[in-house]
C-alpha atoms as a PDB file:
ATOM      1  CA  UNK A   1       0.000   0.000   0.000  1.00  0.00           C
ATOM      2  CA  UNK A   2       1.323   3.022  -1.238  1.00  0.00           C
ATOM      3  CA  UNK A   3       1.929   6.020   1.624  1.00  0.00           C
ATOM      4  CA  UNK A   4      -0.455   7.912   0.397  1.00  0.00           C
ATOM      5  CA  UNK A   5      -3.023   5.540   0.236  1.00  0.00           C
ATOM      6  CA  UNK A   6      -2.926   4.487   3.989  1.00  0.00           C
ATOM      7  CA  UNK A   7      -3.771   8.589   4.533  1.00  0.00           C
ATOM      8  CA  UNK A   8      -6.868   8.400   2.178  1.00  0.00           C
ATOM      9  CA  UNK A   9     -10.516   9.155   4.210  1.00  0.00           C
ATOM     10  CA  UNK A  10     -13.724   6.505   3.853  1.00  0.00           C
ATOM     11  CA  UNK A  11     -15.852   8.677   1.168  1.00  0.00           C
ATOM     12  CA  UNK A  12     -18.522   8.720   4.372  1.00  0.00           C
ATOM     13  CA  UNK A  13     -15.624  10.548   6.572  1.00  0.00           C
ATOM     14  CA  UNK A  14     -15.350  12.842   3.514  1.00  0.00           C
ATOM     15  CA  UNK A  15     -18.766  13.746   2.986  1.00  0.00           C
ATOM     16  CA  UNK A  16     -18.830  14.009   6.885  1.00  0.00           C
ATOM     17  CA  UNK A  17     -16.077  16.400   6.924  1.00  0.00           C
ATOM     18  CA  UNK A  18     -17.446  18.717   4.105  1.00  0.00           C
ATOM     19  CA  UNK A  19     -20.820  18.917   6.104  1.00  0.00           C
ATOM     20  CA  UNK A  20     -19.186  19.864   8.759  1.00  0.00           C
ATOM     21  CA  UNK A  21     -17.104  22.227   7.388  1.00  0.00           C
ATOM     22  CA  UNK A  22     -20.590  23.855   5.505  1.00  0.00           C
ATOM     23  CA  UNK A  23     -22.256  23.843   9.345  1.00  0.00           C
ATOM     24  CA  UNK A  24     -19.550  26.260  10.127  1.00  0.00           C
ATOM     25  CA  UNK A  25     -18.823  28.277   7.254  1.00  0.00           C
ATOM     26  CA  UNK A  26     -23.074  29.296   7.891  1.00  0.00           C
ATOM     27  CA  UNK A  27     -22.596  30.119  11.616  1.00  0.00           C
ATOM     28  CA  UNK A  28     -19.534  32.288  11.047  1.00  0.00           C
ATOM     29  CA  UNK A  29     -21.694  34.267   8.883  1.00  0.00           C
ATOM     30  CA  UNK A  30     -24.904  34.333  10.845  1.00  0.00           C
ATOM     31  CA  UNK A  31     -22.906  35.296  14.217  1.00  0.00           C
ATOM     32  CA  UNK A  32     -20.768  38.295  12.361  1.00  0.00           C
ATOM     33  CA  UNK A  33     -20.396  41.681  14.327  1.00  0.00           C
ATOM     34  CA  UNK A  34     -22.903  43.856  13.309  1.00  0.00           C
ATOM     35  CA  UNK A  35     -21.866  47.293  10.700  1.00  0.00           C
ATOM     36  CA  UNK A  36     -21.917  50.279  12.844  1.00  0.00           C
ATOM     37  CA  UNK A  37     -24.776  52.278  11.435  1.00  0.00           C
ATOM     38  CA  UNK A  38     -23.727  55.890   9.427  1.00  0.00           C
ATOM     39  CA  UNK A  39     -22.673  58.385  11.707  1.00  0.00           C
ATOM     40  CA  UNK A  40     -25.496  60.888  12.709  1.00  0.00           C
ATOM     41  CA  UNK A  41     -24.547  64.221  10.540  1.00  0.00           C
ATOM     42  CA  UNK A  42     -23.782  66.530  13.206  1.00  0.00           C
ATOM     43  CA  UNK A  43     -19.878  67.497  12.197  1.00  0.00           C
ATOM     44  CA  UNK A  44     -19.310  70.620  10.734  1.00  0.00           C
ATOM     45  CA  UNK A  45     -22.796  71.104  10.564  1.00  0.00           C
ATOM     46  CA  UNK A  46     -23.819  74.673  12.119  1.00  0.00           C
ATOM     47  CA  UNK A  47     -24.718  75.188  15.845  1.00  0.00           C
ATOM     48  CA  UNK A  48     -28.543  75.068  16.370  1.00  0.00           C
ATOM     49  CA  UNK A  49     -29.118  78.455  17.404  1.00  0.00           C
ATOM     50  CA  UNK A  50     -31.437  77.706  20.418  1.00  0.00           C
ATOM     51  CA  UNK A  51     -28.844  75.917  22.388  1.00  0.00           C
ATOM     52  CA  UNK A  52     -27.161  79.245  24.729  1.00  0.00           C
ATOM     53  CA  UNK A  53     -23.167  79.116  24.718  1.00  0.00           C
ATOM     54  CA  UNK A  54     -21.316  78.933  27.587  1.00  0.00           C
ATOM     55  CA  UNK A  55     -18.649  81.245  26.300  1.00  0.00           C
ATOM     56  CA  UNK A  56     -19.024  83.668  22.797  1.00  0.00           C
ATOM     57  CA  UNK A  57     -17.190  85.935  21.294  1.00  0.00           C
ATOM     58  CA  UNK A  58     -16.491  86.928  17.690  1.00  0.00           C
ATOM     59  CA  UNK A  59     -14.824  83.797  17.122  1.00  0.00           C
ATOM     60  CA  UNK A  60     -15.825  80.966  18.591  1.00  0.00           C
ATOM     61  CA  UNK A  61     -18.825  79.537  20.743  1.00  0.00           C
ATOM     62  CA  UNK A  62     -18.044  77.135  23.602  1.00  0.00           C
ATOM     63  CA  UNK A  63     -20.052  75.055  25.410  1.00  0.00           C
ATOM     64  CA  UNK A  64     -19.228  71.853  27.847  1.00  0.00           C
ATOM     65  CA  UNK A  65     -22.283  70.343  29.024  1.00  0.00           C
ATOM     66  CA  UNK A  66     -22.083  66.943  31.842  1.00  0.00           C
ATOM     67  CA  UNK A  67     -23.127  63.781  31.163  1.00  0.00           C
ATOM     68  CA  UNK A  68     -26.486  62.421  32.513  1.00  0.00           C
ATOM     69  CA  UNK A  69     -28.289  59.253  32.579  1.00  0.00           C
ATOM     70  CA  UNK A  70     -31.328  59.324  30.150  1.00  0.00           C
ATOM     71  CA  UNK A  71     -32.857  56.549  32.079  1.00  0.00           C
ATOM     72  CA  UNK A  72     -31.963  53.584  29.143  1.00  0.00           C
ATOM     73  CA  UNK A  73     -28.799  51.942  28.297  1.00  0.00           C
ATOM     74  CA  UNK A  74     -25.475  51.671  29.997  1.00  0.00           C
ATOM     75  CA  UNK A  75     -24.712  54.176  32.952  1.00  0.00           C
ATOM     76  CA  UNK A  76     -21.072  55.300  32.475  1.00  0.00           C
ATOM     77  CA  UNK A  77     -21.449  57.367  35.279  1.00  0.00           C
ATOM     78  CA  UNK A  78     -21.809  54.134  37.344  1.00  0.00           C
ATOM     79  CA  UNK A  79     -19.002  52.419  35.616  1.00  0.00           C
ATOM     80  CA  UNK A  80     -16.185  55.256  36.619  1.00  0.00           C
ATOM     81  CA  UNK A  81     -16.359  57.307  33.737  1.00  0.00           C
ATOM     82  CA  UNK A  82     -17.281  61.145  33.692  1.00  0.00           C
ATOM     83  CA  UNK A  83     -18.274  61.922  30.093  1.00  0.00           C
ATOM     84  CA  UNK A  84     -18.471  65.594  28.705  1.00  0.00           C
ATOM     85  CA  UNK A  85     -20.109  66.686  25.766  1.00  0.00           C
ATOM     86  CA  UNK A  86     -17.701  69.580  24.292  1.00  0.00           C
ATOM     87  CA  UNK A  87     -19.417  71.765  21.521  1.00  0.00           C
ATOM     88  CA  UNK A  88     -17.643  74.012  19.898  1.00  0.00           C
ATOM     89  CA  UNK A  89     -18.939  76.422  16.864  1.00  0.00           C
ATOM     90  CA  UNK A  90     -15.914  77.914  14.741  1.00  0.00           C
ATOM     91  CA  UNK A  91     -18.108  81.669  14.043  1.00  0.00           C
ATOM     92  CA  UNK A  92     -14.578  83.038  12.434  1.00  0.00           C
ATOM     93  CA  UNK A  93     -13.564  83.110   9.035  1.00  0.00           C
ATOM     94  CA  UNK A  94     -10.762  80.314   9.448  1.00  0.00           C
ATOM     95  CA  UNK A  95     -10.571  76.528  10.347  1.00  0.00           C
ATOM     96  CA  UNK A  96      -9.586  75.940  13.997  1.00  0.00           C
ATOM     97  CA  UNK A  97      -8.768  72.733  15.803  1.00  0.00           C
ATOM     98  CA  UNK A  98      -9.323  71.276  19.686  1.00  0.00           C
ATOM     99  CA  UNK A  99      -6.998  68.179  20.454  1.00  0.00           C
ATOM    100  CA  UNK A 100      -8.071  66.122  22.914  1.00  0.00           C
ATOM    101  CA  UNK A 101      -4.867  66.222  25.095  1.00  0.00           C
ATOM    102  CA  UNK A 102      -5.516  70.028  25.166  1.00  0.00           C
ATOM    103  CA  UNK A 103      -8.553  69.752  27.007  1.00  0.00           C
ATOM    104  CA  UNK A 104      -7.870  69.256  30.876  1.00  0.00           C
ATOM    105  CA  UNK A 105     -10.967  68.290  33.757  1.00  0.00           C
ATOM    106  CA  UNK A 106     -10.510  70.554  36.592  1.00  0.00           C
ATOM    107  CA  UNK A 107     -12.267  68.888  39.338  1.00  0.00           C
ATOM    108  CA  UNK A 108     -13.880  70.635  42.397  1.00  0.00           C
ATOM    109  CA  UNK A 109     -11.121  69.677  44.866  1.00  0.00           C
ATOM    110  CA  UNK A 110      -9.106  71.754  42.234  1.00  0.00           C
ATOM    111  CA  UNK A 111      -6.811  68.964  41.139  1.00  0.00           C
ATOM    112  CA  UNK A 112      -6.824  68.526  36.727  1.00  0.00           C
ATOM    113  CA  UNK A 113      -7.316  65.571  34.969  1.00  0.00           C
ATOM    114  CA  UNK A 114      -6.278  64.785  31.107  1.00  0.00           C
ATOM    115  CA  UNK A 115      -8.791  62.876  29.176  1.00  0.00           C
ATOM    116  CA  UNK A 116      -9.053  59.251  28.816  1.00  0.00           C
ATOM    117  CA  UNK A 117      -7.939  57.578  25.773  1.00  0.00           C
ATOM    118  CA  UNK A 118     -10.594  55.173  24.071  1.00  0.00           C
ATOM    119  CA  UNK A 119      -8.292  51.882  25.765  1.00  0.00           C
ATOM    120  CA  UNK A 120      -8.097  53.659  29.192  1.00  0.00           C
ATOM    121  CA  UNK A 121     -11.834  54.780  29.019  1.00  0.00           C
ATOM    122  CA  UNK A 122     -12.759  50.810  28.105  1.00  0.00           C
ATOM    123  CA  UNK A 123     -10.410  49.690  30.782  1.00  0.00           C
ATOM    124  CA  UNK A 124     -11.846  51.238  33.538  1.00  0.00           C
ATOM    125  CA  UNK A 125     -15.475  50.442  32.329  1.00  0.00           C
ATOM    126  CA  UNK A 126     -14.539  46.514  32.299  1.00  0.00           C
ATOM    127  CA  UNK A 127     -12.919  46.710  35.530  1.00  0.00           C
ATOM    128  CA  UNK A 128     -15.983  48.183  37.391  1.00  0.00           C
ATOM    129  CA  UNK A 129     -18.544  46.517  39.583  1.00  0.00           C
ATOM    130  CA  UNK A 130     -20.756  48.138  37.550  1.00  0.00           C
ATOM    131  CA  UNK A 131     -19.716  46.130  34.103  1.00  0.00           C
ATOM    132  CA  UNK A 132     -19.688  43.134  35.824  1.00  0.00           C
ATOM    133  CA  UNK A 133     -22.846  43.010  36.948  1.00  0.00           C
ATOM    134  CA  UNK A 134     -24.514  43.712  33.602  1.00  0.00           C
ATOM    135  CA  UNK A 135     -21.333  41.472  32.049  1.00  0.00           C
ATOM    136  CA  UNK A 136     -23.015  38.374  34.066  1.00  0.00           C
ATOM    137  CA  UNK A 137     -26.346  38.694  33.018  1.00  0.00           C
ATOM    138  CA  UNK A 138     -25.279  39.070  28.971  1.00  0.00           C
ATOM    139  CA  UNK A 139     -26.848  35.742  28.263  1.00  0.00           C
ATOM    140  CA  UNK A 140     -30.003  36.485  29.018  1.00  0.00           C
ATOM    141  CA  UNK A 141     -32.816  38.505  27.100  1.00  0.00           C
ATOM    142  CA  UNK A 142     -32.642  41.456  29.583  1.00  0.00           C
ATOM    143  CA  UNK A 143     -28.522  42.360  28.111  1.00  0.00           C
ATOM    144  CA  UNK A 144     -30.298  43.872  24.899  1.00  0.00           C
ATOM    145  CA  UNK A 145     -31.367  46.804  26.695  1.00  0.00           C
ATOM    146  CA  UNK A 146     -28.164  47.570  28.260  1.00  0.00           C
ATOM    147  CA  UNK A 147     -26.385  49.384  25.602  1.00  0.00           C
ATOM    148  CA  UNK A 148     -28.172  51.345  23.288  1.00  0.00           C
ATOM    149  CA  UNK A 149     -29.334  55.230  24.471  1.00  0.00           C
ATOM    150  CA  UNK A 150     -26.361  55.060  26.925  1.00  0.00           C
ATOM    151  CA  UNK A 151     -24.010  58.182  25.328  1.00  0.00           C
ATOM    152  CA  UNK A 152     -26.528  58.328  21.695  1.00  0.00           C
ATOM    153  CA  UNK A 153     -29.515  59.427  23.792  1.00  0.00           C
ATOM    154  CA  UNK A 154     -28.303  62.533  25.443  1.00  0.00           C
ATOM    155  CA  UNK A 155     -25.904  63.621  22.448  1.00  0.00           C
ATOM    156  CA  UNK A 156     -29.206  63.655  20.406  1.00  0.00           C
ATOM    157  CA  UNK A 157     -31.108  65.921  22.689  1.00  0.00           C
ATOM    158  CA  UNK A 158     -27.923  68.420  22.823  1.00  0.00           C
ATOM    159  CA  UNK A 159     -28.050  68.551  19.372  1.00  0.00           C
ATOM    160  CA  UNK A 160     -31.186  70.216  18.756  1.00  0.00           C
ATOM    161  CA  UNK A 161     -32.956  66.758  17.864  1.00  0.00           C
ATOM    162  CA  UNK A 162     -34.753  65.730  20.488  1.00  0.00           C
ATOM    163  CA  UNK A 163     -34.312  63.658  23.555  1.00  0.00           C
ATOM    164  CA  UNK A 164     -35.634  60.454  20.959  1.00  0.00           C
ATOM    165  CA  UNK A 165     -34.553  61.536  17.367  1.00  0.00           C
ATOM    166  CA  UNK A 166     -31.131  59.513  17.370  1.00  0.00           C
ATOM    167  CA  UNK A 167     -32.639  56.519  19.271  1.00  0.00           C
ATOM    168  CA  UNK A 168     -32.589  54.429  16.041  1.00  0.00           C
ATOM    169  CA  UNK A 169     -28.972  55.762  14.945  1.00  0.00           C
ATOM    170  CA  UNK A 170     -26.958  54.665  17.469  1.00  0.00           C
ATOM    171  CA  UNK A 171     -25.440  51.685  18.661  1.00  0.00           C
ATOM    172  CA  UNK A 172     -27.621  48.927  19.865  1.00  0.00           C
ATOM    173  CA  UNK A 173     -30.837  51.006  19.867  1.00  0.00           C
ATOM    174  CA  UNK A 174     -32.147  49.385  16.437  1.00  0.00           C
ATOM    175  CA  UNK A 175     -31.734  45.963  17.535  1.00  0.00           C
ATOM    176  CA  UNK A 176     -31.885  46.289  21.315  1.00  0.00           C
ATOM    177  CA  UNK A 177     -32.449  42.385  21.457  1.00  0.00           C
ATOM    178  CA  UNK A 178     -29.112  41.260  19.500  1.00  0.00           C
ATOM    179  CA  UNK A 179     -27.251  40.717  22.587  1.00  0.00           C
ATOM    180  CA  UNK A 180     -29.886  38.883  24.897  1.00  0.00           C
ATOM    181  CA  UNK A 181     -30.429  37.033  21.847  1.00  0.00           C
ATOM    182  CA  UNK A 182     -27.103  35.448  21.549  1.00  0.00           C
ATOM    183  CA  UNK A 183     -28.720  33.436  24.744  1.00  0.00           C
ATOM    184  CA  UNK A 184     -25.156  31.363  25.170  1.00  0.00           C
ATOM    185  CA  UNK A 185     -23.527  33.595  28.018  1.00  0.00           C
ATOM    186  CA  UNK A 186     -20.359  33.729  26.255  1.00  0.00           C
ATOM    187  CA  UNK A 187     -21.263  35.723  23.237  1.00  0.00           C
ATOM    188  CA  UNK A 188     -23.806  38.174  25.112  1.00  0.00           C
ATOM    189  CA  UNK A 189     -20.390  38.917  27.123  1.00  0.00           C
ATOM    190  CA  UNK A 190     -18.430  39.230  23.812  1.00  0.00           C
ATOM    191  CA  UNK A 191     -21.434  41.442  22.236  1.00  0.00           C
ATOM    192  CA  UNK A 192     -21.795  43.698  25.775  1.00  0.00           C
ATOM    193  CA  UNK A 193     -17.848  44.347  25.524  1.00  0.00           C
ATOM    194  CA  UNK A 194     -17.766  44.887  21.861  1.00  0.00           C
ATOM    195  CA  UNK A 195     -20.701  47.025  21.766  1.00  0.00           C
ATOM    196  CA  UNK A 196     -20.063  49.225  24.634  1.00  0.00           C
ATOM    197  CA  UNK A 197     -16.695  49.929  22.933  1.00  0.00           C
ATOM    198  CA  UNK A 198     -18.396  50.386  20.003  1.00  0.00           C
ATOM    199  CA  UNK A 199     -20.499  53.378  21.705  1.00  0.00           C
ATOM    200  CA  UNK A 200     -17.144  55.000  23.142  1.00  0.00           C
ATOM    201  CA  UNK A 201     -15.866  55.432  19.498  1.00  0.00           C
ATOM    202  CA  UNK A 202     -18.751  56.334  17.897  1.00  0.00           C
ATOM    203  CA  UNK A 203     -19.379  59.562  20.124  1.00  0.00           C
ATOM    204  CA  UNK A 204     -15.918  60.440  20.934  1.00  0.00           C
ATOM    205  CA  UNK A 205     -14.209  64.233  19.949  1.00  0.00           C
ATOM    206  CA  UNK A 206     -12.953  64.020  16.917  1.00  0.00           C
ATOM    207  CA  UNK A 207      -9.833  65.832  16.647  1.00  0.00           C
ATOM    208  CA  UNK A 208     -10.257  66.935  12.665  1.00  0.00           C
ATOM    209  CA  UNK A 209     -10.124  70.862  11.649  1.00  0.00           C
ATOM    210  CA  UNK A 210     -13.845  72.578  12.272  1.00  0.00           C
ATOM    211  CA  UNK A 211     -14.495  74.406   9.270  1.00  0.00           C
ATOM    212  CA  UNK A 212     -15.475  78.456   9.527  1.00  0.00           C
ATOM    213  CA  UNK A 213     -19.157  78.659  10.039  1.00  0.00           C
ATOM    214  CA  UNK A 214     -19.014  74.956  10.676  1.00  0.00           C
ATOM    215  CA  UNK A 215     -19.712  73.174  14.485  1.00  0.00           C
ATOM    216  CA  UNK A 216     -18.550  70.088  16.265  1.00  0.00           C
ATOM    217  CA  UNK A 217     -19.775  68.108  18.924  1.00  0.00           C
ATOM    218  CA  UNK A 218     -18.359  64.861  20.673  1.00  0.00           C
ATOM    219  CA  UNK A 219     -18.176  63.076  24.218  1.00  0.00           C
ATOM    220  CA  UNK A 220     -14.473  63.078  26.599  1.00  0.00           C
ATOM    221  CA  UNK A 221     -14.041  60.455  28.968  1.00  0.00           C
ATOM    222  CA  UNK A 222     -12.534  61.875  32.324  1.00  0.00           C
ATOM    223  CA  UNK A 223     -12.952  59.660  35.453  1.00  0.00           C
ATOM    224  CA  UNK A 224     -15.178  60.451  37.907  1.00  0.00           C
ATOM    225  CA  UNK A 225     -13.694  62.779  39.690  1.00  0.00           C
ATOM    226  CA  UNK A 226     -16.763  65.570  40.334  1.00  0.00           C
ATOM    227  CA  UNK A 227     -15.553  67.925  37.558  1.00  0.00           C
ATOM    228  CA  UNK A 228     -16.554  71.713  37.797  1.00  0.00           C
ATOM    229  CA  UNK A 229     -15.170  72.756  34.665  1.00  0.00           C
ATOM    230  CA  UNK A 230     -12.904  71.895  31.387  1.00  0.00           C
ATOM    231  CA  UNK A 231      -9.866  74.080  29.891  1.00  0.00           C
ATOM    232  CA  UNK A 232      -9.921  74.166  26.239  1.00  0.00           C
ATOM    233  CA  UNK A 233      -7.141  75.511  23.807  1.00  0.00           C
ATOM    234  CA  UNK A 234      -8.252  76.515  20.868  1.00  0.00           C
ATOM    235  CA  UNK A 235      -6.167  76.383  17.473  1.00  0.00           C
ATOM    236  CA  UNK A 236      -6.355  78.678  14.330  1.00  0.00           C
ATOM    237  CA  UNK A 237      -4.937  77.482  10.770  1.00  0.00           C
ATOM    238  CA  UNK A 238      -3.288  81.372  11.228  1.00  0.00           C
ATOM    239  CA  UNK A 239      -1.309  80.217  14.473  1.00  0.00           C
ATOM    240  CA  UNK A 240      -3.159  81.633  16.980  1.00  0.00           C
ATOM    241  CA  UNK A 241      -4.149  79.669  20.171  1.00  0.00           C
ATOM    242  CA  UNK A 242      -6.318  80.734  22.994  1.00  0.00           C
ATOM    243  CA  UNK A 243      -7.572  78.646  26.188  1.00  0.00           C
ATOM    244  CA  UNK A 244     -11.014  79.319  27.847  1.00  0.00           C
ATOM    245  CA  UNK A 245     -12.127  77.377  30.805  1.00  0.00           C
ATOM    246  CA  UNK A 246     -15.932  76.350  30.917  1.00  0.00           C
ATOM    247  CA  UNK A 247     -17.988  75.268  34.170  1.00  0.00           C
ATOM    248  CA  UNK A 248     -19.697  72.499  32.569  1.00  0.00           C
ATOM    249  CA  UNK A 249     -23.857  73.015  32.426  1.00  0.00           C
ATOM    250  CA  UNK A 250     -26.118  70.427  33.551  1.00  0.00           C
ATOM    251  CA  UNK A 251     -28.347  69.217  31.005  1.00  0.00           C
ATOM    252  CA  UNK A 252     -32.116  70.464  31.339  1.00  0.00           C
ATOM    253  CA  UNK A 253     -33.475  66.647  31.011  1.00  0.00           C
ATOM    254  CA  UNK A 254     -37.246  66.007  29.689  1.00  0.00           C
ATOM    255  CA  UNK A 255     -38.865  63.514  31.508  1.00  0.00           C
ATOM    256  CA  UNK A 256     -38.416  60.098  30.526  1.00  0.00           C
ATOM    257  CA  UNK A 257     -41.047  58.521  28.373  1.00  0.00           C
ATOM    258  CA  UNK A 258     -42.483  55.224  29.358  1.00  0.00           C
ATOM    259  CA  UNK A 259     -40.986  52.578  27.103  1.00  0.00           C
ATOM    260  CA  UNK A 260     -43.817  52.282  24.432  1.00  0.00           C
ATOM    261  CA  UNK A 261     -44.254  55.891  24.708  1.00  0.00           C
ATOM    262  CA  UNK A 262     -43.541  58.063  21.832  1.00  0.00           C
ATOM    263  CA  UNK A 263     -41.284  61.340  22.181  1.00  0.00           C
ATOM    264  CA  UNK A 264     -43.233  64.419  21.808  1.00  0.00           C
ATOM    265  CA  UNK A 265     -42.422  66.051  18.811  1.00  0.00           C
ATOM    266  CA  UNK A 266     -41.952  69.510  20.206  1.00  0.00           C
ATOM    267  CA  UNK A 267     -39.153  68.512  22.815  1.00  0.00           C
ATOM    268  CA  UNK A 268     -36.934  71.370  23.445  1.00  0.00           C
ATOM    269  CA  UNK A 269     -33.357  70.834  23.292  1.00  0.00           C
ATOM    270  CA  UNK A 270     -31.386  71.798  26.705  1.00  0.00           C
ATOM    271  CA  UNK A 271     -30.470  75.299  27.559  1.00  0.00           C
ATOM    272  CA  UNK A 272     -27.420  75.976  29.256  1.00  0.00           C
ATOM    273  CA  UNK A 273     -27.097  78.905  31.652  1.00  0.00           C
ATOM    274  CA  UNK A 274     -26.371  82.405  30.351  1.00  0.00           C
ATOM    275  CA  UNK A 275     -22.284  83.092  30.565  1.00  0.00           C
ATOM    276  CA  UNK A 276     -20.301  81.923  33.491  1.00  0.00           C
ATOM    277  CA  UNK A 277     -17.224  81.249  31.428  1.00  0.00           C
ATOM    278  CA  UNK A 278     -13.981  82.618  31.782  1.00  0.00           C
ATOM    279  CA  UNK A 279     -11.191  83.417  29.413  1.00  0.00           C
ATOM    280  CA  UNK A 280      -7.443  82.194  30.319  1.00  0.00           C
ATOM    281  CA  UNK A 281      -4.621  84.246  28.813  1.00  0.00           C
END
């Protein structure tokens, strides 16, 4: 019997083997991560003009608003993060720039804080009780609701759209059952970790050039430290750079709509408090 002969498979082994290897070829695809959805179109995109700045001049309009829980989705507040909304409207005739190290927490004990990077942010999320709690009960059909509404929710309402209007943009909120679905606890953990990542990206500052007469808005992860205000330094294409430090502004929260509850259509955005900003030479 030649050598390769003795290594040759029964044509039942074969047919076995190609089955098999069909089985998982279909599961591979069925269990791939989801596409993030489109970004919402809220870069460069002017300021809606019935959200108040917390600092204006001729140039720029500044305004640092605090995170809150919208009542749905994950609580970064509860998982060590302290999220803050930065929005800045470039009102000059030139592109400017804010980079993320550039922005500093000052926290009410007076002590500063740089901004978490997307792996420092996740780290201390995963390491919290908080996490873990929600981590262990990914297999079940209650882990859809976790994410979804946990950073989108708010952003939307600061935005001029509504406390509801990016509910079906974000991530998770479409599909709120994909992770309790994936009912073997393993995956839901995978999905929960994945997803809540996901969210962190998807909302973070972007660091790209604001065009004149153009507006950004994005989330910074600080840890929670009780923040009173941010520093942020300001860039112009020309060279020049100013710093302005803004107490942060609560958000003026709607109340929460029952679940099957539809979101009034005349929801006013939040309005942050008249001034209260001051300029850092």
């Amino acid at each position: 019997m030649s050598m390769s002969g003795a290594f040759q498979r029964p044509p039942a082994v074969r047919r076995a083997l190609v089955y098999v290897l069909c089985a998982l070829m279909l599961c591979s695809g069925a269990c791939a991560p989801r596409q993030p959805p489109p970004p919402p179109r809220v870069y460069n995109q002017p300021l809606p003009t019935d959200v108040a700045p917390t600092y204006a001049d001729h140039r720029v309009q500044l305004t640092a608003v605090s995170y809150a829980w919208m009542g749905q989705g994950f609580d970064y507040s509860r998982a060590g993060l302290e999220p803050v909304i930065l929005k800045v409207a470039n009102t000059s005739g030139a592109g400017m720039q804010v980079l993320v190290d550039e922005v500093v927490g000052i926290a009410q004990d007076g002590n500063e804080y740089l901004v978490y990077t997307l792996a420092q942010a996740g780290q201390m999320i995963f390491n919290s009780e908080y996490y873990r709690t929600n981590r262990d009960a990914a297999g079940s059909a209650v882990a859809g609701t976790i994410i979804g509404a946990g950073l989108g929710s708010l952003f939307g309402l600061l935005v001029g759209g509504g406390p509801g209007a990016w509910r079906g943009a974000i991530i998770g909120a479409a599909g709120g059952g994909v992770t309790g679905a994936l009912t073997g606890s393993s995956q839901g953990q995978a999905r929960l970790r994945h997803d809540v990542m996901q969210e962190l990206q998807y909302f973070v500052w972007k660091e790209t050039y604001i065009a004149p007469q153009a507006s950004r808005v994005g989330y910074l992860y600080y840890p929670r430290v009780n923040l009173r205000a941010v520093r942020v330094t300001v860039r112009g294409t020309g060279g020049e750079v100013q710093a302005y430090e803004l107490p942060l502004v609560a958000p003026a929260l709607p109340p929460t709509p029952a679940a099957d509850a539809p979101v009034p259509a005349g929801t006013a955005p939040a309005q942050a408090p008249p001034a209260g900003a001051t300029l850092t030479q």
